[in-house]
Protein backbone atom coordinates (compact mmCIF):
# COMPACT_ATOMS: atom_id res chain seq x y z
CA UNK A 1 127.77 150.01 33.59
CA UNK A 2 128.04 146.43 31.99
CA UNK A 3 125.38 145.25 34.67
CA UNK A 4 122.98 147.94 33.34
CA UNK A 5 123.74 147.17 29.61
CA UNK A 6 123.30 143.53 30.05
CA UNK A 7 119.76 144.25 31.26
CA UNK A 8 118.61 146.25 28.57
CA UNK A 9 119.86 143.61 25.92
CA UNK A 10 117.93 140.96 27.79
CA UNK A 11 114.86 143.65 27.83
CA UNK A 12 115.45 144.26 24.52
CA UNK A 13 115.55 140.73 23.05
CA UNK A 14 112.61 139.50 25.45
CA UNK A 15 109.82 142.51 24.30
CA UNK A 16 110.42 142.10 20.77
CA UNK A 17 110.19 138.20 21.59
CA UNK A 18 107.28 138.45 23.22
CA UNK A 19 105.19 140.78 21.34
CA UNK A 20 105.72 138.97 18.50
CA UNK A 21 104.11 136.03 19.99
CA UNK A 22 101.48 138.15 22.07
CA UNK A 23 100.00 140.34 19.58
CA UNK A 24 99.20 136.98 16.63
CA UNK A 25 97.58 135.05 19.95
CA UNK A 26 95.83 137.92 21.11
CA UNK A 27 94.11 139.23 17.96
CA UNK A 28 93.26 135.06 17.42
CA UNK A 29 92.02 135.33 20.99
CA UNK A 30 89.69 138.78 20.02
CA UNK A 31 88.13 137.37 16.69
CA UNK A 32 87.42 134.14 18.72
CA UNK A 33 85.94 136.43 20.96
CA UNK A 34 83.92 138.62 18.30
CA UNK A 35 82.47 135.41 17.27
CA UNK A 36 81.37 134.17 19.94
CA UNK A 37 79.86 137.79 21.14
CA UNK A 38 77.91 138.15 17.83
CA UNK A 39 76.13 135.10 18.93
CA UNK A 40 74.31 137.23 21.00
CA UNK A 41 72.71 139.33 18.27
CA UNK A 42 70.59 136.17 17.94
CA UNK A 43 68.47 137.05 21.54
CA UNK A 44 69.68 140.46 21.95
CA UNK A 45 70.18 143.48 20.26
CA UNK A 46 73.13 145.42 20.48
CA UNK A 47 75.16 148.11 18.50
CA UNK A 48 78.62 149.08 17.79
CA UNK A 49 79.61 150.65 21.19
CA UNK A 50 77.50 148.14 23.21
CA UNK A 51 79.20 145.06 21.35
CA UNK A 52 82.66 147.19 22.29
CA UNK A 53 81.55 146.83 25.84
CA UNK A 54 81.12 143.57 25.97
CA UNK A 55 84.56 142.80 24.14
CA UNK A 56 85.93 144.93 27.11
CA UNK A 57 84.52 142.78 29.81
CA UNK A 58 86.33 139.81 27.72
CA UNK A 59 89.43 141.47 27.84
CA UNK A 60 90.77 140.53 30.84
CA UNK A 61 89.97 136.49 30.63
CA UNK A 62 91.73 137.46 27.27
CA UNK A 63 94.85 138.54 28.32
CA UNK A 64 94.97 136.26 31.34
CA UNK A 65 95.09 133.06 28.71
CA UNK A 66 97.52 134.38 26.35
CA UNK A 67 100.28 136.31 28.66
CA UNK A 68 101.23 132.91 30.46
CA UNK A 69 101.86 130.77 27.42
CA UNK A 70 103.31 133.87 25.30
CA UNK A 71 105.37 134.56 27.89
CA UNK A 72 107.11 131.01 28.00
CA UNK A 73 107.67 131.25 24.23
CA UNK A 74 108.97 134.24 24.43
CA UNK A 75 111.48 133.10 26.46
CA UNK A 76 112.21 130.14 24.92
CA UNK A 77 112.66 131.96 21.69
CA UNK A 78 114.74 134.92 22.84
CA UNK A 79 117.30 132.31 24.78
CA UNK A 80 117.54 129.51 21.64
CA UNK A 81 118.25 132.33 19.24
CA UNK A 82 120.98 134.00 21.60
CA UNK A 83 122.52 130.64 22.36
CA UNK A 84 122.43 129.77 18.56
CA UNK A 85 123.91 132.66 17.56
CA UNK A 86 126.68 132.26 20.02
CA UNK A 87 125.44 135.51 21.52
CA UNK A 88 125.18 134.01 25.07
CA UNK A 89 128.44 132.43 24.48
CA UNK A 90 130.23 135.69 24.08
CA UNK A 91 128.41 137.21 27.09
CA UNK A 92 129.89 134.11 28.94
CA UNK A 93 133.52 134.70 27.74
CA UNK A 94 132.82 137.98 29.01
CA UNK A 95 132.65 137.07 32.46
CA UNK A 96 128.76 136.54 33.08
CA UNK A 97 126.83 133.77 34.44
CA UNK A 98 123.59 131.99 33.60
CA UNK A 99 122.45 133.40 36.97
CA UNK A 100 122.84 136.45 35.81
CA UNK A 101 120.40 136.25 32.65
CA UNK A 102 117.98 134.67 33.98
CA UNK A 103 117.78 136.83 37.24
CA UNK A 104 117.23 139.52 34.47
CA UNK A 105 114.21 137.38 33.46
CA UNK A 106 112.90 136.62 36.42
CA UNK A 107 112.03 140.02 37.42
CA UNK A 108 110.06 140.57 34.64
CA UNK A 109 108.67 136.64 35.09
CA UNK A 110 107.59 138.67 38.64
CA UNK A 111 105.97 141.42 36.91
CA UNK A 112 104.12 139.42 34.74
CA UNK A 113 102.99 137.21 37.94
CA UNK A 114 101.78 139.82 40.29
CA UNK A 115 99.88 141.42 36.59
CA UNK A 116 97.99 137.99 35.96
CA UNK A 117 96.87 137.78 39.59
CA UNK A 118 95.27 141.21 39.64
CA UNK A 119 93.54 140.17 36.75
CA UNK A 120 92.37 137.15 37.62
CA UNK A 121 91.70 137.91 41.63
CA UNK A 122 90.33 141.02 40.89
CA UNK A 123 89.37 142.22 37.42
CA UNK A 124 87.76 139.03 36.16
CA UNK A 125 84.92 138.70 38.63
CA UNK A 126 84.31 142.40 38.09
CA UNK A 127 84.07 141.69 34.50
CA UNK A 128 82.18 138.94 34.55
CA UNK A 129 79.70 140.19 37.04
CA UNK A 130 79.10 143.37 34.48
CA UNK A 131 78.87 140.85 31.69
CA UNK A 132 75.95 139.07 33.35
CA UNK A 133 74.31 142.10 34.57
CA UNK A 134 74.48 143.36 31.15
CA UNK A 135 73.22 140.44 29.62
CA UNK A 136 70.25 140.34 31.90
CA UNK A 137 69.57 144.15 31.73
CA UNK A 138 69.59 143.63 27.34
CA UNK A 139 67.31 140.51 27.76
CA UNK A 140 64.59 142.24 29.84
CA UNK A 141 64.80 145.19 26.91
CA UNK A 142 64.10 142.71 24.46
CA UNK A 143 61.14 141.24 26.14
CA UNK A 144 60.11 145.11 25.76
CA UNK A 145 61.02 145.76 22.31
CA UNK A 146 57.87 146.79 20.31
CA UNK A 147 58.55 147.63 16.42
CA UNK A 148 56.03 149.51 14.56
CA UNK A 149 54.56 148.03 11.71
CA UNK A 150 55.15 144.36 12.62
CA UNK A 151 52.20 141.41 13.53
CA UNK A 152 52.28 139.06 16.07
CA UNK A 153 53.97 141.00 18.89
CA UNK A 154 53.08 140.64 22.31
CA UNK A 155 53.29 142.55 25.50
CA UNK A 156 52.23 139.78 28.57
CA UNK A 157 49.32 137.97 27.12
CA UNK A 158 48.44 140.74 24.59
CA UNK A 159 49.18 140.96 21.08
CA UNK A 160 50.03 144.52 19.88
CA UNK A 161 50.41 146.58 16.76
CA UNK A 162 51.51 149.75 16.52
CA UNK A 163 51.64 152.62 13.75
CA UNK A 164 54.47 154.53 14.78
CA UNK A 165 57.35 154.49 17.24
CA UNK A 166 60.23 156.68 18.65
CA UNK A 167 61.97 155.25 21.47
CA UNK A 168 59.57 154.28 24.32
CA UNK A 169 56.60 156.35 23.12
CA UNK A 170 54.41 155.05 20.14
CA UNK A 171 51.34 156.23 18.15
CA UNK A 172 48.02 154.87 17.12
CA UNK A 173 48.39 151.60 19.35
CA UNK A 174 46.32 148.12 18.88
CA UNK A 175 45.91 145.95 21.35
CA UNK A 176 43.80 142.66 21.53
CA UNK A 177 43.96 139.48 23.99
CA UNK A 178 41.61 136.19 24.13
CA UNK A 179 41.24 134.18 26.71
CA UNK A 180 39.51 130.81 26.66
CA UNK A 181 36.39 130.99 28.43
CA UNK A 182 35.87 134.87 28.98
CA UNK A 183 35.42 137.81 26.77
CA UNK A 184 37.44 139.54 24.08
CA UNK A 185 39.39 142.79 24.65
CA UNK A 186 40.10 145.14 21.99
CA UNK A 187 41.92 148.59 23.33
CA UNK A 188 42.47 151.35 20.76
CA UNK A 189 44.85 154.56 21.39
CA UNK A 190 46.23 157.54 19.94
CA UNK A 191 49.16 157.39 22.37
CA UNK A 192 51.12 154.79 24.60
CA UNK A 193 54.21 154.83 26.40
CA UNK A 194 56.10 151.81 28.45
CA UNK A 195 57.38 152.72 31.84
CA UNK A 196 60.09 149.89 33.54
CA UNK A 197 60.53 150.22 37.23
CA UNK A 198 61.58 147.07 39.70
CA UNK A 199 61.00 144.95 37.26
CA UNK A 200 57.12 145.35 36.51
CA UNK A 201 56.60 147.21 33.26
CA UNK A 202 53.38 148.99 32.71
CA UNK A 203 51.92 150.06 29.12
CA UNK A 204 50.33 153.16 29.31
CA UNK A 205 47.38 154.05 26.63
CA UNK A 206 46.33 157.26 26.23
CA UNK A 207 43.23 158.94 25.21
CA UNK A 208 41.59 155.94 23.59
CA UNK A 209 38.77 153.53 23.27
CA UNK A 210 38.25 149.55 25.26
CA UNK A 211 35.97 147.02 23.74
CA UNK A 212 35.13 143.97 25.25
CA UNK A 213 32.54 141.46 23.31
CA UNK A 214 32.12 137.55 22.99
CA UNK A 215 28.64 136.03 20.81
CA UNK A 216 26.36 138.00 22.84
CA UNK A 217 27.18 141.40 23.96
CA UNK A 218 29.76 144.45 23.35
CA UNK A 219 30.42 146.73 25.71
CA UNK A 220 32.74 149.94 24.90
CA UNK A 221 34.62 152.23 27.13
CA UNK A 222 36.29 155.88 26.27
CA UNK A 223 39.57 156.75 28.87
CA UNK A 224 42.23 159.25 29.17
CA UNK A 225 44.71 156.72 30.61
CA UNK A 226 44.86 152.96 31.47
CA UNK A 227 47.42 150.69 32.69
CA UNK A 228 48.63 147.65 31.66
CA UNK A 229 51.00 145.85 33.63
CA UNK A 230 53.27 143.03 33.09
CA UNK A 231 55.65 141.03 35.47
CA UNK A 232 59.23 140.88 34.03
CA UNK A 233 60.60 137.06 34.67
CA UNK A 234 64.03 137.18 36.55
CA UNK A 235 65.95 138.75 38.86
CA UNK A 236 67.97 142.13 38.80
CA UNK A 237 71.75 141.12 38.95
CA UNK A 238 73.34 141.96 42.23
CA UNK A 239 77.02 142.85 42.17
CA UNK A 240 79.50 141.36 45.06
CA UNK A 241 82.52 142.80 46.33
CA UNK A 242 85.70 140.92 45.61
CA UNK A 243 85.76 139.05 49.13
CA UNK A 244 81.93 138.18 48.86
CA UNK A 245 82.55 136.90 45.06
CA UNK A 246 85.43 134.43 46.05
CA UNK A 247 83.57 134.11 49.49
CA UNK A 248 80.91 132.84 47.58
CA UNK A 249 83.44 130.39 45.24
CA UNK A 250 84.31 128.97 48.39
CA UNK A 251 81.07 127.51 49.40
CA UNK A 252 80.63 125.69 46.07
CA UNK A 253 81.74 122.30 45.92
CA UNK A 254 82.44 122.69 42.44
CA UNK A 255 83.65 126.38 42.19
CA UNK A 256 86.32 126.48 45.12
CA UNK A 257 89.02 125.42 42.85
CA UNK A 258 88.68 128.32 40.35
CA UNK A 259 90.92 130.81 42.80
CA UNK A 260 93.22 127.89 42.92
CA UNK A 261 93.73 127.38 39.30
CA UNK A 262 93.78 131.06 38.97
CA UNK A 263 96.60 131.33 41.38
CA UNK A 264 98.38 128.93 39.49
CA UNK A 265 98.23 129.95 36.18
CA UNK A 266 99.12 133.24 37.19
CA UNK A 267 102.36 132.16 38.67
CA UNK A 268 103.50 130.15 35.65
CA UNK A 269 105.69 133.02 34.87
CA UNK A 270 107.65 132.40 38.09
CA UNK A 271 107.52 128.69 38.49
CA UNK A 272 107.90 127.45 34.80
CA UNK A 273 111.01 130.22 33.90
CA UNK A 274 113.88 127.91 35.00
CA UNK A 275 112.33 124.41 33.16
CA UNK A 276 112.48 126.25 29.91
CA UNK A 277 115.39 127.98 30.25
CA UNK A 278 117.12 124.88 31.07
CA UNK A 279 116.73 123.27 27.97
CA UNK A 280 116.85 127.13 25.54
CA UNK A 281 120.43 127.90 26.81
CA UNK A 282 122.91 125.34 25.07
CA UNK A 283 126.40 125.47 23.55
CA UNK A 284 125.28 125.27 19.74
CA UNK A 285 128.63 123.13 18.66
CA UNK A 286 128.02 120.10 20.95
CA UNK A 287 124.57 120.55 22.00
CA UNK A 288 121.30 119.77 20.24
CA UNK A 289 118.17 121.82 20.83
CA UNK A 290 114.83 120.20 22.03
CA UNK A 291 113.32 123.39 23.37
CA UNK A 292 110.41 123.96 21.40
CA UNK A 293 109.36 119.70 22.30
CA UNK A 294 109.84 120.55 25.76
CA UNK A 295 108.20 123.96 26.05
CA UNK A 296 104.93 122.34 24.95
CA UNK A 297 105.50 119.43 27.36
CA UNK A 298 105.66 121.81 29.83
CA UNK A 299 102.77 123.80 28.99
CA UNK A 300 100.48 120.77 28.55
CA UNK A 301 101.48 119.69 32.25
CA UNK A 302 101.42 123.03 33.64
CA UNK A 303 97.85 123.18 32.23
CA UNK A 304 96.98 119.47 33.07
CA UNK A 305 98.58 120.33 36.63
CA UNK A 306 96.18 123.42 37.03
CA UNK A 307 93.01 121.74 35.85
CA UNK A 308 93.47 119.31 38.41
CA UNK A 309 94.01 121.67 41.09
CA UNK A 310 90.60 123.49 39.89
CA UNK A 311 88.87 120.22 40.23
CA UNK A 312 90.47 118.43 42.97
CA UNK A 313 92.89 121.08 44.93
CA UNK A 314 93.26 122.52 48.64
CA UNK A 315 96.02 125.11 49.25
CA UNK A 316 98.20 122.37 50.85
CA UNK A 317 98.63 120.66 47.07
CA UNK A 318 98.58 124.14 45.82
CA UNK A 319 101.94 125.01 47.73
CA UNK A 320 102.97 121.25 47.17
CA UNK A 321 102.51 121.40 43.45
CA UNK A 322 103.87 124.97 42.85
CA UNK A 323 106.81 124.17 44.65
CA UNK A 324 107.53 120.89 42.94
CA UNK A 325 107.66 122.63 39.54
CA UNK A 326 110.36 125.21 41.24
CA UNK A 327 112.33 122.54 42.61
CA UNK A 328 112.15 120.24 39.22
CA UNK A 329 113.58 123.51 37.16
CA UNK A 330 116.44 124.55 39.66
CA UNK A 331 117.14 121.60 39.62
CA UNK A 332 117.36 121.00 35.32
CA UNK A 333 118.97 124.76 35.36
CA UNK A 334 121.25 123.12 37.81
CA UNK A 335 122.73 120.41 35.98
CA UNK A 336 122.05 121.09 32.23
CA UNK A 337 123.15 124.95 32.22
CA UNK A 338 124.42 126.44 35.57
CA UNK A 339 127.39 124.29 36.50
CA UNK A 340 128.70 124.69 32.67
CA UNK A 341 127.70 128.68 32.46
């Protein structure tokens, strides 16, 4: 019964901890986000549930920067205040070990691993990859994007006004093109409608009238229907499974460190638990705290540690480096907490 009490004051103490951190880095993380998503507006236009979207597909790269370095502050918060308070003193006189808290923690330091590498592994390139087809799929719309009213438009080489519009179909269409060195076209219709297929987009004109004329001649045509075609520049997106996206990664020079660093960051939780809870559990009488100066040591090298990995790394450092951060905090828990607690 004690066991099972002792676990949900250690929940307890570590959600309120850590949403309290989580929540202010995460809505700093969305308006960063916002920001740089509104950007956008500049090329592309997009309303309130399309800009929603897009803040989706950002949510898990979100999430997968904030949850490491919240968690470690949670941690380091919920343990300073308990030791401070003489909280994990009493628990101590009680009869329980160090061990015993932080095996508490380090099932939810588990948790929060295996959570981070499904994002990163899995959801990210999903996201991503719908990110950039949506981008792509927005841009080609713009290139389409014919207002009524407005001057200087152009569809492929011809510039085009147009009375009236309501979503792809338009009224009492202009359109007019020069080219040095051959005659001038001038195409009048009642009606016009743009079709987008494979990536060639055709204007179609009905019932209206052609002209073509330079200095000496004019010739003029009547039609029911006429095409104009134009060649949309770039490729469709093409999505990749999760093994073709990394298998992909893995080819690139430059790019084959990303699963590393992703691996790494995601494990933080794990590998970093017993440095900073080496230096948050103290005996506030004869001990003086320097876990906050630590915790962003240890962050800064965890992050230096994984940038290096993305840039430099094979799985042999990988498993070399993650293992040298377990064995450098069982071995501070070791000496600076366990053989006193």
């Amino acid at each position: 019964m004690g066991r099972v009490s002792l676990s949900k004051y250690i929940s307890e103490n570590f959600t309120k901890a850590f949403l309290t951190i989580f929540l202010p880095l995460f809505f700093i993380g969305s308006l960063v986000s916002i920001v740089q998503l509104s950007s956008l507006t500049k090329f592309i236009q997009v309303d309130f549930f399309e800009m929603m979207r897009l803040y989706g597909y950002n949510l898990p790269a979100m999430l997968f920067y904030t949850i490491p370095i919240s968690f470690l502050i949670a941690i380091t918060t919920v343990l300073l205040r308990l030791s401070t308070e003489n909280e994990l003193i009493a628990l101590f006189a009680l009869g329980f070990r160090s061990k015993d808290i932080i095996r508490r923690l380090l099932f939810s330091a588990v948790l929060f691993s295996i959570f981070l590498l499904l994002l990163s592994i899995i959801k990210m390139p999903q996201t991503e990859q719908q990110y950039k087809a949506f981008k792509i799929d927005k841009l080609r719309e713009a290139k389409l994007n014919i207002s009524p009213s407005k001057l200087g438009q152009k569809f492929g080489d011809f510039f085009v006004y147009l009375k009236s519009k309501d979503k792809t179909y338009m009224r009492d269409i202009v359109i007019y093109t020069k080219e040095k060195g051959k005659s001038d076209r001038l195409f009048i219709a009642k009606e016009a409608n743009i079709d987008n297929s494979n990536s060639v987009v055709s204007l179609i004109l009905n019932r209206g009238t052609g002209y073509t004329f330079d200095k000496k001649s004019l010739k003029m045509v009547e039609y029911e229907q006429m095409k104009i075609f134009q060649k949309i520049k770039g490729k469709s997106y093409t999505y990749r499974d999760i093994k073709e996206y990394w298998k992909k990664y893995a080819k690139n020079p430059k790019k084959k460190g990303k699963i590393l660093f992703f691996i790494f960051i995601s494990l933080i939780p794990i590998i970093a638990l017993y440095i900073v809870a080496s230096f948050s559990i103290i005996n506030p009488r004869y001990q003086k705290s320097y876990a906050y100066p630590i915790l962003g040591v240890t962050i800064l090298l965890l992050y230096i540690v994984a940038t290096l990995l993305q840039k430099h790394g094979t799985p042999l450092t990988l498993g070399v480096s993650l293992l040298g951060v377990i064995f450098t905090g069982l071995t501070l828990f070791h000496y600076r907490v366990a053989r006193y607690f």
